[in-house]
N, C-alpha and C. Protein backbone atom coordinates (compact mmCIF):
# COMPACT_ATOMS: atom_id res chain seq x y z
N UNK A 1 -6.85 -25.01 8.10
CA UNK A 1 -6.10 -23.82 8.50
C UNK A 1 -6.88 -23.13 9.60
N UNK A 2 -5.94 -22.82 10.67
CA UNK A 2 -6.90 -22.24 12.05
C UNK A 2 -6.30 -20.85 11.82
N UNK A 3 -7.62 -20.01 11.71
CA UNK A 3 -7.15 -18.36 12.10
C UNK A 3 -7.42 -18.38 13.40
N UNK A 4 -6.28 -17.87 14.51
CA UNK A 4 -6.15 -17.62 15.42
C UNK A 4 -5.98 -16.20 16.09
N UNK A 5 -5.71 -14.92 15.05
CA UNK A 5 -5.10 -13.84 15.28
C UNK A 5 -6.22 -13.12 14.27
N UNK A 6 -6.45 -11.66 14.32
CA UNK A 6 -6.68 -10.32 13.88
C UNK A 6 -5.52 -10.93 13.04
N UNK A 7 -3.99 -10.57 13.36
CA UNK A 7 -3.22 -10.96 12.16
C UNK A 7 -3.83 -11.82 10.88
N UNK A 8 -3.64 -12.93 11.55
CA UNK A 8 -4.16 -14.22 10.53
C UNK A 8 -5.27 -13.64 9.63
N UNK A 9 -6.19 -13.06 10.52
CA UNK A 9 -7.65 -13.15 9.65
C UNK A 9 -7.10 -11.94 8.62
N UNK A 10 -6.29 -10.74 8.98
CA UNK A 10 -5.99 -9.58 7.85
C UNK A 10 -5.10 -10.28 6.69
N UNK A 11 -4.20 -10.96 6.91
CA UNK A 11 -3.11 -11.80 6.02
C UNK A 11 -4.03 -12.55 4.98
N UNK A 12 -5.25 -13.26 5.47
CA UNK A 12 -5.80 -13.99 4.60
C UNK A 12 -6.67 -13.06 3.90
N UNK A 13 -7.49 -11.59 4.55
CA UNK A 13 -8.27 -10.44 3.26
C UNK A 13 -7.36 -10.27 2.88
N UNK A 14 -5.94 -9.79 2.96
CA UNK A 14 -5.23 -8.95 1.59
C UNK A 14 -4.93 -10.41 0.97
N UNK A 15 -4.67 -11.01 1.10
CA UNK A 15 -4.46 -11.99 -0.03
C UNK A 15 -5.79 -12.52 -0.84
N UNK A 16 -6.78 -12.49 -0.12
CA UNK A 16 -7.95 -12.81 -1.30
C UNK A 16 -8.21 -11.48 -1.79
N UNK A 17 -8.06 -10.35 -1.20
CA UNK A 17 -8.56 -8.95 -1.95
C UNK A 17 -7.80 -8.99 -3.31
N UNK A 18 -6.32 -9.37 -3.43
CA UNK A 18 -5.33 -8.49 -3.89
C UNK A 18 -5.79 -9.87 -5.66
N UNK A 19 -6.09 -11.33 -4.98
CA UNK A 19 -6.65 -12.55 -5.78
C UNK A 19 -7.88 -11.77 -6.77
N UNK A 20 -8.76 -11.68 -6.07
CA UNK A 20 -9.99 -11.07 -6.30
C UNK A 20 -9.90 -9.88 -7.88
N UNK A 21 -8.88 -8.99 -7.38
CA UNK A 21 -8.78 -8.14 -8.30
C UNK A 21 -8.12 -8.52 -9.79
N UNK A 22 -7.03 -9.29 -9.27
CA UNK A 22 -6.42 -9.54 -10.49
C UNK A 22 -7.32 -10.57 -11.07
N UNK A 23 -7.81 -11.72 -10.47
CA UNK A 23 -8.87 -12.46 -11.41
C UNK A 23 -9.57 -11.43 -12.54
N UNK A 24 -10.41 -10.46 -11.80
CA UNK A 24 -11.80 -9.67 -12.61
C UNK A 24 -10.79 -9.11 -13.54
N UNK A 25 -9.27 -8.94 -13.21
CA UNK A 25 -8.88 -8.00 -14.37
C UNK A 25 -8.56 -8.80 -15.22
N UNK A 26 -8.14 -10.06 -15.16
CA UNK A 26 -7.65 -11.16 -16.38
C UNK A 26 -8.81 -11.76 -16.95
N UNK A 27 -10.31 -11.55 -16.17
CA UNK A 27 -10.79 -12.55 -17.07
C UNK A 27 -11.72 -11.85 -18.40
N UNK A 28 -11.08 -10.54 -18.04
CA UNK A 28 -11.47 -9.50 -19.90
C UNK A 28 -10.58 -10.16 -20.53
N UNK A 29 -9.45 -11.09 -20.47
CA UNK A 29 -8.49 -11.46 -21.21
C UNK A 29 -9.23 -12.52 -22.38
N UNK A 30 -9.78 -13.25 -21.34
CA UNK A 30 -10.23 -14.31 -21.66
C UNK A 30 -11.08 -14.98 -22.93
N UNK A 31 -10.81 -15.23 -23.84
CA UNK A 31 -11.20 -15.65 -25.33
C UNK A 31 -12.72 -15.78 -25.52
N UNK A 32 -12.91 -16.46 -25.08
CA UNK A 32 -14.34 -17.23 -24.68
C UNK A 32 -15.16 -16.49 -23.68
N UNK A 33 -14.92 -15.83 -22.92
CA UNK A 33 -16.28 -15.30 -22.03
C UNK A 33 -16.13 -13.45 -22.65
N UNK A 34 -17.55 -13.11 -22.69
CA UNK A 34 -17.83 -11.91 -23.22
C UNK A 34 -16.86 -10.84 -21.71
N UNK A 35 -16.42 -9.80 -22.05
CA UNK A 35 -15.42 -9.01 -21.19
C UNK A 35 -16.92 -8.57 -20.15
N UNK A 36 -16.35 -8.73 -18.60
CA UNK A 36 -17.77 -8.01 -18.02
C UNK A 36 -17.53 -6.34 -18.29
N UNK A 37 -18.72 -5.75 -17.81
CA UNK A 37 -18.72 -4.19 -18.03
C UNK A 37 -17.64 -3.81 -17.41
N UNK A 38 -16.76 -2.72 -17.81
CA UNK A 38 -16.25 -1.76 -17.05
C UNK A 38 -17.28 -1.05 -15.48
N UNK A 39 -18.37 -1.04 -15.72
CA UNK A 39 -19.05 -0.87 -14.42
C UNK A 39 -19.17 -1.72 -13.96
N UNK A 40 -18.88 -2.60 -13.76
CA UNK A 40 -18.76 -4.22 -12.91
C UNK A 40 -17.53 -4.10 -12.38
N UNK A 41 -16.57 -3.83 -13.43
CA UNK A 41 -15.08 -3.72 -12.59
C UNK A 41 -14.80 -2.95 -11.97
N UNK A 42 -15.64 -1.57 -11.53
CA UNK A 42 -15.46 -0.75 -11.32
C UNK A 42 -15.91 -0.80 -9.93
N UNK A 43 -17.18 -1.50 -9.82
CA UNK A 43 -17.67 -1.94 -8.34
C UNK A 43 -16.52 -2.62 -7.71
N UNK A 44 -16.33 -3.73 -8.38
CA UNK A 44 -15.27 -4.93 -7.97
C UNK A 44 -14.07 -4.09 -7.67
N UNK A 45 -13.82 -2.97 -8.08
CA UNK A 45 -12.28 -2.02 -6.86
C UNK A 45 -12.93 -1.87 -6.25
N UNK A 46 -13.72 -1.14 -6.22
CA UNK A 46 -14.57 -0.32 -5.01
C UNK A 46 -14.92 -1.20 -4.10
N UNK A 47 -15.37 -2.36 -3.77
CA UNK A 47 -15.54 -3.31 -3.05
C UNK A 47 -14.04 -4.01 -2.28
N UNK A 48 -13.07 -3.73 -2.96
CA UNK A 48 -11.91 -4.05 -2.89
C UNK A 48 -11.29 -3.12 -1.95
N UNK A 49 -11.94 -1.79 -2.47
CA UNK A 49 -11.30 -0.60 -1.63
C UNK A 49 -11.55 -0.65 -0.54
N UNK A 50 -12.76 -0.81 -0.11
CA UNK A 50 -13.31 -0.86 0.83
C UNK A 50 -13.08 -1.75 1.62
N UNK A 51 -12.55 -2.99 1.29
CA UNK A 51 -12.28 -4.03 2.16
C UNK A 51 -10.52 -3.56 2.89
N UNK A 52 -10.05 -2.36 1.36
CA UNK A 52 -8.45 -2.59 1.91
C UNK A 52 -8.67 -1.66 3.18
N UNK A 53 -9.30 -0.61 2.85
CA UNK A 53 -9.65 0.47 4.16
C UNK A 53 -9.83 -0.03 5.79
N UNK A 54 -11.10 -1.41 6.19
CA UNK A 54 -10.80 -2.33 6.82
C UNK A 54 -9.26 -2.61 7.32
N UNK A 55 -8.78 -3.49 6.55
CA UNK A 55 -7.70 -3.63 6.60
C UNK A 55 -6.50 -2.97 7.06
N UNK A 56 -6.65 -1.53 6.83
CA UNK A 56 -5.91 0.09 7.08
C UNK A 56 -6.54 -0.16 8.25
N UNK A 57 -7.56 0.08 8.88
CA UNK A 57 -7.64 0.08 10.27
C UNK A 57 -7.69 -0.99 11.50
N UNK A 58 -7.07 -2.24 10.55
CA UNK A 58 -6.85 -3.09 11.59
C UNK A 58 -4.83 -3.31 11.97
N UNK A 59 -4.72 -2.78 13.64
CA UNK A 59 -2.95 -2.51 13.91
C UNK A 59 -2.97 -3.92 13.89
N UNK A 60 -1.15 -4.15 13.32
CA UNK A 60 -0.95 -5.16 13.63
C UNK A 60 1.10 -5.45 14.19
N UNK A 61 1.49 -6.52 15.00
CA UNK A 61 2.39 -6.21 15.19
C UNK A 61 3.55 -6.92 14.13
N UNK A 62 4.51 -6.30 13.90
CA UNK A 62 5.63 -7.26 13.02
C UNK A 62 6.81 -7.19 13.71
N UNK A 63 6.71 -8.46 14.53
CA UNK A 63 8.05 -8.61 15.31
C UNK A 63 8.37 -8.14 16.76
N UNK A 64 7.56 -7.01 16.74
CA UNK A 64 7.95 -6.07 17.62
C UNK A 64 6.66 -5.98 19.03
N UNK A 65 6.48 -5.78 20.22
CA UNK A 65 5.53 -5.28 20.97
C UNK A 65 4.42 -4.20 20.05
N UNK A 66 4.71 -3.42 19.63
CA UNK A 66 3.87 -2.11 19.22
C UNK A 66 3.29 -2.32 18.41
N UNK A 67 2.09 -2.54 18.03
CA UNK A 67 1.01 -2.50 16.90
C UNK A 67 1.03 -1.21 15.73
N UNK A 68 1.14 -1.41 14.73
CA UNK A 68 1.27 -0.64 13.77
C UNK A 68 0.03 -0.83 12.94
N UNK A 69 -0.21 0.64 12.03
CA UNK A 69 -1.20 0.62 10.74
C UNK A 69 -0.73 0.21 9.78
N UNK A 70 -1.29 -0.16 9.04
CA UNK A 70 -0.79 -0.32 7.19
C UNK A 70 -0.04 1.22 7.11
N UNK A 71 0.09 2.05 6.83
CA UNK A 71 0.20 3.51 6.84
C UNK A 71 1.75 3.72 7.53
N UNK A 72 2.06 3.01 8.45
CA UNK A 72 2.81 3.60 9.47
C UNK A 72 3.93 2.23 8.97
N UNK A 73 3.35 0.58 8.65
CA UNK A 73 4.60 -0.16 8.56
C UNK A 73 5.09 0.54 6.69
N UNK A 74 3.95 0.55 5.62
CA UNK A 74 4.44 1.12 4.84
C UNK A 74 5.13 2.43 4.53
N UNK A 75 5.29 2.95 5.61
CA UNK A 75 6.35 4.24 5.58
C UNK A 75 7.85 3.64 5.74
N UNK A 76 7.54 2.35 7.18
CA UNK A 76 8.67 2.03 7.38
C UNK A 76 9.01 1.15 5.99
N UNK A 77 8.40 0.53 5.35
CA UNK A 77 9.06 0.11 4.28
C UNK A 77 9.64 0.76 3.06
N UNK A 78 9.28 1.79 2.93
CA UNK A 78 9.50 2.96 1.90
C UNK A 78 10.87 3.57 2.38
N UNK A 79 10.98 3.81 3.69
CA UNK A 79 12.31 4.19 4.59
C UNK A 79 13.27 3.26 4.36
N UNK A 80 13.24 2.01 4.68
CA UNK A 80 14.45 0.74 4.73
C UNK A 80 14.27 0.62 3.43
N UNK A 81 13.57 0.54 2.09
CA UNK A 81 14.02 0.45 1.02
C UNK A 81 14.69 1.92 0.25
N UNK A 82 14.62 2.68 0.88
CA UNK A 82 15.91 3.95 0.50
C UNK A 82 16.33 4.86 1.10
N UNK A 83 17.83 4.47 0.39
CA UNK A 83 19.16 4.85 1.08
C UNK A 83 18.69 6.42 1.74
N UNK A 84 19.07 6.74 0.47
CA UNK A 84 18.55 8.38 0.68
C UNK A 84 17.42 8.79 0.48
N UNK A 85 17.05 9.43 1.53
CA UNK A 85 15.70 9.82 1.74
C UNK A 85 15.69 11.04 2.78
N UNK A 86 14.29 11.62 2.06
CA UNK A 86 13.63 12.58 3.30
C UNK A 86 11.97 12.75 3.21
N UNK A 87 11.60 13.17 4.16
CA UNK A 87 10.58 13.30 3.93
C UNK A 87 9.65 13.60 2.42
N UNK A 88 9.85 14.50 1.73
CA UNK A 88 9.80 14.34 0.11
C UNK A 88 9.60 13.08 -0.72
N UNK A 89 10.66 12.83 -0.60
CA UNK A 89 10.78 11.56 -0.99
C UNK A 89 9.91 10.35 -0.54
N UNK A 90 10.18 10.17 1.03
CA UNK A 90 9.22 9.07 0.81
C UNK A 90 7.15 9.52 0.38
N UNK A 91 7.20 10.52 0.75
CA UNK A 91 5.84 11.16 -0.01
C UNK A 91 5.07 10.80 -1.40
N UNK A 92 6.44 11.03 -1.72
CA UNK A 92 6.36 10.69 -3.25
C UNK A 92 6.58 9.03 -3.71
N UNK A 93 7.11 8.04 -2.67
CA UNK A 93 6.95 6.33 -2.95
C UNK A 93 5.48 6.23 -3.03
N UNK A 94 5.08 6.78 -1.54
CA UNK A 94 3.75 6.30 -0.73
C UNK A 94 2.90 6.91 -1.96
N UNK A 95 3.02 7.97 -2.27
CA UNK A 95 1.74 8.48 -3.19
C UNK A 95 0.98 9.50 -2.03
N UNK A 96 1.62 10.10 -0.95
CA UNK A 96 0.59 10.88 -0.13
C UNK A 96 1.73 12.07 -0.18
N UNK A 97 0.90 13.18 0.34
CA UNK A 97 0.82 14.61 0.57
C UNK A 97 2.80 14.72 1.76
N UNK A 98 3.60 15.79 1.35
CA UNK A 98 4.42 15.51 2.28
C UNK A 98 4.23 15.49 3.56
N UNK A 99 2.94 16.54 3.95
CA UNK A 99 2.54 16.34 5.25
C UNK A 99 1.78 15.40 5.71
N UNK A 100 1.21 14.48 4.89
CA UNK A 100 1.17 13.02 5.75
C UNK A 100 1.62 12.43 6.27
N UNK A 101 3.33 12.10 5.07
CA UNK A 101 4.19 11.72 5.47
C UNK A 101 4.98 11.77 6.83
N UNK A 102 5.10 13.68 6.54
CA UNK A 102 5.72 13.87 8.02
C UNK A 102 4.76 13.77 9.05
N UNK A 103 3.73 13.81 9.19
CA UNK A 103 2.86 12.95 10.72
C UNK A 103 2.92 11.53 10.77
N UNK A 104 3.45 10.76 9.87
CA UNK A 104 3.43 9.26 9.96
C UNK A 104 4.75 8.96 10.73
N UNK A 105 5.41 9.60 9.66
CA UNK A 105 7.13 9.56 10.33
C UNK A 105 7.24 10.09 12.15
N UNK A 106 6.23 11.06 12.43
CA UNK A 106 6.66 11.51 13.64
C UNK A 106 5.94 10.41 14.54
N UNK A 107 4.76 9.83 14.19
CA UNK A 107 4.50 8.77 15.12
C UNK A 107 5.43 7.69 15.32
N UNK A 108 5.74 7.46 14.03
CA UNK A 108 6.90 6.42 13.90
C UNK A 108 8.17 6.66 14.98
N UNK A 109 8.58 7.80 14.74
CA UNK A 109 9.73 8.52 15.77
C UNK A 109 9.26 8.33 17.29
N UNK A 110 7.86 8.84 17.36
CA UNK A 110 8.03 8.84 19.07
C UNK A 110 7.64 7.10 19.47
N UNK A 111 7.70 6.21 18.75
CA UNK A 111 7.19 4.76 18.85
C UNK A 111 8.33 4.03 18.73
N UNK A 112 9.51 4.92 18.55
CA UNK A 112 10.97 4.15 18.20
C UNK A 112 11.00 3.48 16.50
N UNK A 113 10.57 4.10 16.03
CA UNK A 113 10.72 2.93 14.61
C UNK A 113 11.95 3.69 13.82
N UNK A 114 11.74 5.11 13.75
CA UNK A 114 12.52 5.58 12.67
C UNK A 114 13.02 7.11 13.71
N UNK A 115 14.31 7.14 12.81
CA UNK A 115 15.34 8.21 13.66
C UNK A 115 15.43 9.35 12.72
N UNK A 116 15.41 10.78 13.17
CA UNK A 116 15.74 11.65 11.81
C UNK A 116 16.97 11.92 12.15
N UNK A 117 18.01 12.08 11.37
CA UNK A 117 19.17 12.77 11.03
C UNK A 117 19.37 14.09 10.17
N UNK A 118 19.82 14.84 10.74
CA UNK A 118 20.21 16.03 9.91
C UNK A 118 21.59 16.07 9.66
N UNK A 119 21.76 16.53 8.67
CA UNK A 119 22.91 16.86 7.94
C UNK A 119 23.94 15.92 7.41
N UNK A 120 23.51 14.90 6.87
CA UNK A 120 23.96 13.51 5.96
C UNK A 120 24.08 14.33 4.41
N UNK A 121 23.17 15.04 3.69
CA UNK A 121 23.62 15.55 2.76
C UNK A 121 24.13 17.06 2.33
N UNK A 122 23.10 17.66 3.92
CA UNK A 122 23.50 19.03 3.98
C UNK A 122 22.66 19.41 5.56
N UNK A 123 23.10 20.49 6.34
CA UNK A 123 22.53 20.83 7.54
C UNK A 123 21.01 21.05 7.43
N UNK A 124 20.52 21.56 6.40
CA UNK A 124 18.91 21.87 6.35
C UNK A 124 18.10 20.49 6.43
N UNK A 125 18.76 19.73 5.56
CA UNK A 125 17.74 18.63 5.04
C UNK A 125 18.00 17.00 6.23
N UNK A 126 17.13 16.98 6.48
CA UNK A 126 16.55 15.41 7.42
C UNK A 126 16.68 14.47 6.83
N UNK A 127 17.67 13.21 6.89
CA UNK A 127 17.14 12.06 6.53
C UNK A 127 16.53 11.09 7.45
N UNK A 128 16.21 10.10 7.04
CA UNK A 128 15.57 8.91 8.05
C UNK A 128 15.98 7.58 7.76
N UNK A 129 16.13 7.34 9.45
CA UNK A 129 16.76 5.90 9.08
C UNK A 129 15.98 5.16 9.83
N UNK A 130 15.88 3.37 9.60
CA UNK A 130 15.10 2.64 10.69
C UNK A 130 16.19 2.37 11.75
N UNK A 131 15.34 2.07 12.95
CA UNK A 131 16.36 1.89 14.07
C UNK A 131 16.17 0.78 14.34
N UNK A 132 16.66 -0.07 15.15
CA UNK A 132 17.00 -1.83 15.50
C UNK A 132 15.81 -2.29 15.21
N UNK A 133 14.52 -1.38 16.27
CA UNK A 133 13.43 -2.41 16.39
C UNK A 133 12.78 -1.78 15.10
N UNK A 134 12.75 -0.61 14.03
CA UNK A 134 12.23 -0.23 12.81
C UNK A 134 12.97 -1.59 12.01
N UNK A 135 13.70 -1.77 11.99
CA UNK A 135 14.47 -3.07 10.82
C UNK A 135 13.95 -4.04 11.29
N UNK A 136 13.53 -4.79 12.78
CA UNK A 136 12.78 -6.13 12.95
C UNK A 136 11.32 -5.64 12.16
N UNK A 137 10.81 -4.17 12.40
CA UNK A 137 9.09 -4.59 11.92
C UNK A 137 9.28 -4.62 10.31
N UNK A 138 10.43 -3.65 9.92
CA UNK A 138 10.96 -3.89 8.25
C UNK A 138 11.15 -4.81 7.46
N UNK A 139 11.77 -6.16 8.53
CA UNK A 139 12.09 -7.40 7.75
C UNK A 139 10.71 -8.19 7.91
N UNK A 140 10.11 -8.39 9.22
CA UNK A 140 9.04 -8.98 9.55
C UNK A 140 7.96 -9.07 8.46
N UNK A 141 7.66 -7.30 7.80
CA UNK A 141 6.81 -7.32 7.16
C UNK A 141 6.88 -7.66 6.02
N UNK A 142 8.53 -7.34 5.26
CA UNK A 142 9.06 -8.04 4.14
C UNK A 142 8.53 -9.17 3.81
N UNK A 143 8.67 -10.18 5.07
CA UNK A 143 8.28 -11.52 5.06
C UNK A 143 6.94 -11.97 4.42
N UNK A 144 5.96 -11.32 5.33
CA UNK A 144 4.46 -11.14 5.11
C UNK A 144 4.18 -10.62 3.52
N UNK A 145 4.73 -9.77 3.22
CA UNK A 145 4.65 -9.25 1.80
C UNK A 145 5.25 -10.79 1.02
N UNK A 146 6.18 -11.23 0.75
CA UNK A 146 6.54 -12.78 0.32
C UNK A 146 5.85 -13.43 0.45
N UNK A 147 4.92 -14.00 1.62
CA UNK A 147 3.81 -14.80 1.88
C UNK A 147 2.92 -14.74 0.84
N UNK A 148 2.52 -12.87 0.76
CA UNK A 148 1.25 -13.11 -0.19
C UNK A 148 1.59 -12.98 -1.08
N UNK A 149 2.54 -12.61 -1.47
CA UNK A 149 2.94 -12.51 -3.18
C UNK A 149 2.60 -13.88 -3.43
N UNK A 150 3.48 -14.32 -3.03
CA UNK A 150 3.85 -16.30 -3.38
C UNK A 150 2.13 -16.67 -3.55
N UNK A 151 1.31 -17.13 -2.49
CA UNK A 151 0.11 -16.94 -2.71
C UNK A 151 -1.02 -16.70 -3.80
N UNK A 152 -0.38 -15.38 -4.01
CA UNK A 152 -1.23 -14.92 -5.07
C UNK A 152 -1.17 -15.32 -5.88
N UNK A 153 0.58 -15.39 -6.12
CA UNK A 153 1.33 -15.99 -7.77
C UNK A 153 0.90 -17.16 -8.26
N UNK A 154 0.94 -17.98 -7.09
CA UNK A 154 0.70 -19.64 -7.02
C UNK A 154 -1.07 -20.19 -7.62
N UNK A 155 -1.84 -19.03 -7.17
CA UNK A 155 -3.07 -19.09 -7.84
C UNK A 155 -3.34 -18.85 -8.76
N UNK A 156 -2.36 -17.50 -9.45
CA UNK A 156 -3.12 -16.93 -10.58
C UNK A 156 -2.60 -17.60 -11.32
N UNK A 157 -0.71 -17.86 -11.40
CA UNK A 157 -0.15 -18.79 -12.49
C UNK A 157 0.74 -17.72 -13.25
N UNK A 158 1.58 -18.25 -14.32
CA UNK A 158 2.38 -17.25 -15.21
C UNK A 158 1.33 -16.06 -15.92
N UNK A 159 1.78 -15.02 -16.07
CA UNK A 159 1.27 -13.89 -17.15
C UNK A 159 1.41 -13.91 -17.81
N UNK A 160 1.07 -13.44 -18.83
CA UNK A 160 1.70 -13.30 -20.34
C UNK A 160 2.23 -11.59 -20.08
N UNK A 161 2.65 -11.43 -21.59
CA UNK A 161 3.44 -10.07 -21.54
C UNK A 161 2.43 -9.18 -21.51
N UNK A 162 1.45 -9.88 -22.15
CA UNK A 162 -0.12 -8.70 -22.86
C UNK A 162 -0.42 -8.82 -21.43
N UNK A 163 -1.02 -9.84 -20.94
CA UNK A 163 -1.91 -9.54 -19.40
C UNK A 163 -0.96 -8.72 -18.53
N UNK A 164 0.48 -9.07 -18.37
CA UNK A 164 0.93 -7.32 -17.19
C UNK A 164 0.96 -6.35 -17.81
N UNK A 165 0.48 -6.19 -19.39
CA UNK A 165 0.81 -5.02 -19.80
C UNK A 165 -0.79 -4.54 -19.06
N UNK A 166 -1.58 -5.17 -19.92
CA UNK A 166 -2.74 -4.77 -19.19
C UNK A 166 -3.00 -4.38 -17.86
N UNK A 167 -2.91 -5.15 -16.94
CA UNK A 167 -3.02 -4.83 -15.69
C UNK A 167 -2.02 -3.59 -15.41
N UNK A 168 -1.07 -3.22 -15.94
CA UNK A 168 -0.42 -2.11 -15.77
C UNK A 168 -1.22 -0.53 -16.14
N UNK A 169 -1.33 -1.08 -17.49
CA UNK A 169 -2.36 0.35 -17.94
C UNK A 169 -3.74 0.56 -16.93
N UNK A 170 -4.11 -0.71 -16.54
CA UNK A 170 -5.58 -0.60 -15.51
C UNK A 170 -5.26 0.65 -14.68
N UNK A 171 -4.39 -0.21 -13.88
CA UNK A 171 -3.69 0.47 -12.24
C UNK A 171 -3.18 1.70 -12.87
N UNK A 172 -2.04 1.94 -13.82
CA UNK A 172 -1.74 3.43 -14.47
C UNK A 172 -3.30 4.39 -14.16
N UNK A 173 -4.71 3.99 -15.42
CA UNK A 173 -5.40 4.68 -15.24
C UNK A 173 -6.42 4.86 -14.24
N UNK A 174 -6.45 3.59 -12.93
CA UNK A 174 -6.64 4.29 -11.34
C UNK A 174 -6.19 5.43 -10.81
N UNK A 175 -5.00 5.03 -10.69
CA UNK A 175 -3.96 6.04 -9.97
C UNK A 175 -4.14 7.26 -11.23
N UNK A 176 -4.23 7.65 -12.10
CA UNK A 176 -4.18 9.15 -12.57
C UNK A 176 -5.19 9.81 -12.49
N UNK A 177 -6.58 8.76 -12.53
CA UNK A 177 -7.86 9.33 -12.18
C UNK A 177 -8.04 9.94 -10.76
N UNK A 178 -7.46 9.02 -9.63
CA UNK A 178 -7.71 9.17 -8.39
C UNK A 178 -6.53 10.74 -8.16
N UNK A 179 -5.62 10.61 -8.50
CA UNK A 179 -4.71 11.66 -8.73
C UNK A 179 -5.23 13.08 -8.94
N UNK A 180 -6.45 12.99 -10.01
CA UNK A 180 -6.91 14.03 -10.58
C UNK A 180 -7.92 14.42 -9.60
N UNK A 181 -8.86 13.28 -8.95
CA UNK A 181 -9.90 13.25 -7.97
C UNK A 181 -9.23 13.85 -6.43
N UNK A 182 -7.63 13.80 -6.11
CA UNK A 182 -7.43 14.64 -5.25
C UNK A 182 -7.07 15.58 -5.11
N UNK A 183 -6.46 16.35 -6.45
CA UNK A 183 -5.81 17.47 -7.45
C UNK A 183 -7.73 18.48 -6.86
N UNK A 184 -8.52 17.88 -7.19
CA UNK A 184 -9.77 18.32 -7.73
C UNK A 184 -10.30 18.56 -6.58
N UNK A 185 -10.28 17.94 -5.21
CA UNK A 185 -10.68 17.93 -3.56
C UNK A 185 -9.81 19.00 -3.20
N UNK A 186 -8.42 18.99 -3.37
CA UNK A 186 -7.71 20.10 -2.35
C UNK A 186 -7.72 21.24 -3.01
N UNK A 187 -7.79 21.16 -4.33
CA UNK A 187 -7.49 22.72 -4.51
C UNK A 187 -8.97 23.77 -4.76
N UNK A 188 -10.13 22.77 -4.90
CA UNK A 188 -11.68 23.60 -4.70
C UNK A 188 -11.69 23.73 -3.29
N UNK A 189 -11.27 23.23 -2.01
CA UNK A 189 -11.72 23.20 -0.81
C UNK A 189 -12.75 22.35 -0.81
N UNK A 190 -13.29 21.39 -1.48
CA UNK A 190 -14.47 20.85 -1.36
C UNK A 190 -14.30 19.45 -1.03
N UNK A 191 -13.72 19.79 0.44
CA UNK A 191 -13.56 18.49 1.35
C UNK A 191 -14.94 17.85 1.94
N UNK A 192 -16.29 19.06 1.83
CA UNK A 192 -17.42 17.97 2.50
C UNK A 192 -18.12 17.44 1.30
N UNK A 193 -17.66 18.42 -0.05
CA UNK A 193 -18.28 17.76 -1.13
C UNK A 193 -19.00 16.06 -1.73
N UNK A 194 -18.64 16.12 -2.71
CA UNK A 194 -19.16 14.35 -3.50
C UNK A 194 -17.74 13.34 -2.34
N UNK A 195 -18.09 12.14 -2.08
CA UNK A 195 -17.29 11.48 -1.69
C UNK A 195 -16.41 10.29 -2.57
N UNK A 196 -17.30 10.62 -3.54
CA UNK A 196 -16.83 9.40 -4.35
C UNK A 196 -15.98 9.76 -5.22
């Protein structure tokens, strides 16, 4: 296999990152080998994180001339997967602040990806739609997302019911911790604070 592209080489980290994780989380499953520490797994995101961050800052194009972030095609995917939407809303797919959102969306807008509309459900409220070339980087990336799923799937093999339950509760108690860890940053002001 020839990596030829920044593309190529990012397609192949998220697919071993995304490998990587779910291995360390299945192999607490595992009968026979003692479970590693929770501080082992704990590095092993963090190492993960860090690689996805990388990744966040490498643009890439889907379909289209214009190079996009992780940040900016996953808005557009959050957009083309619903109908109705506004800013709010997609805030709340992504997991970020509404005003992230709306600076993502406005780059998106002046880059041609996504159009706002007012007054689809009422004159106050904005929706967003993708526009010709937002639906080529929409499907494009669709694609890429299929790639690595398949990928991943193909390595790890069937789940059982217990292992996605597990891996569900994992990721559940990431995301509520990290939740609480930004609950805990914005509302002390203690943005130069601990980083971790």
């Amino acid at each position: 296999m020839s990596l030829t592209t920044s593309t190529d080489i990012t397609l192949v980290l998220e697919g071993l990152i995304s490998i990587l994780m779910v291995k360390c989380l299945i192999k607490m499953l595992e009968p026979d080998n003692r479970p590693p520490e929770f501080r082992d797994l704990y590095r092993s995101w963090m190492r993960i994180r860090n690689k996805m961050d990388i990744i966040e800052n490498v643009p890439r194009k889907f379909g289209t001339e214009t190079p996009l972030y992780l940040s900016e095609i996953h808005t557009i995917q959050a957009i083309g997967r619903t109908e109705e939407n506004n800013i709010r809303t997609i805030a709340e797919i992504l997991g970020v602040t509404p005003s992230a959102a709306s600076q993502t969306v406005s780059r998106l807008k002046k880059k041609g990806f996504v159009q706002k509309l007012r007054g689809i459900k009422n004159e106050k409220e904005v929706s967003l739609i993708l526009t010709p070339k937002g639906r080529t980087a929409y499907d494009n990336h669709e694609m890429v997302h299929e790639q690595i799923y398949e990928r991943i799937a193909g390595r790890i093999g069937e789940l059982t019911a217990d292992e996605r339950a597990l891996l569900a509760r994992v990721f559940s108690a990431f995301e509520s911790v990290y939740n609480e860890r930004i609950q805990e940053l914005t509302s002390c002001g203690d943005m130069q604070g601990s980083s971790a």
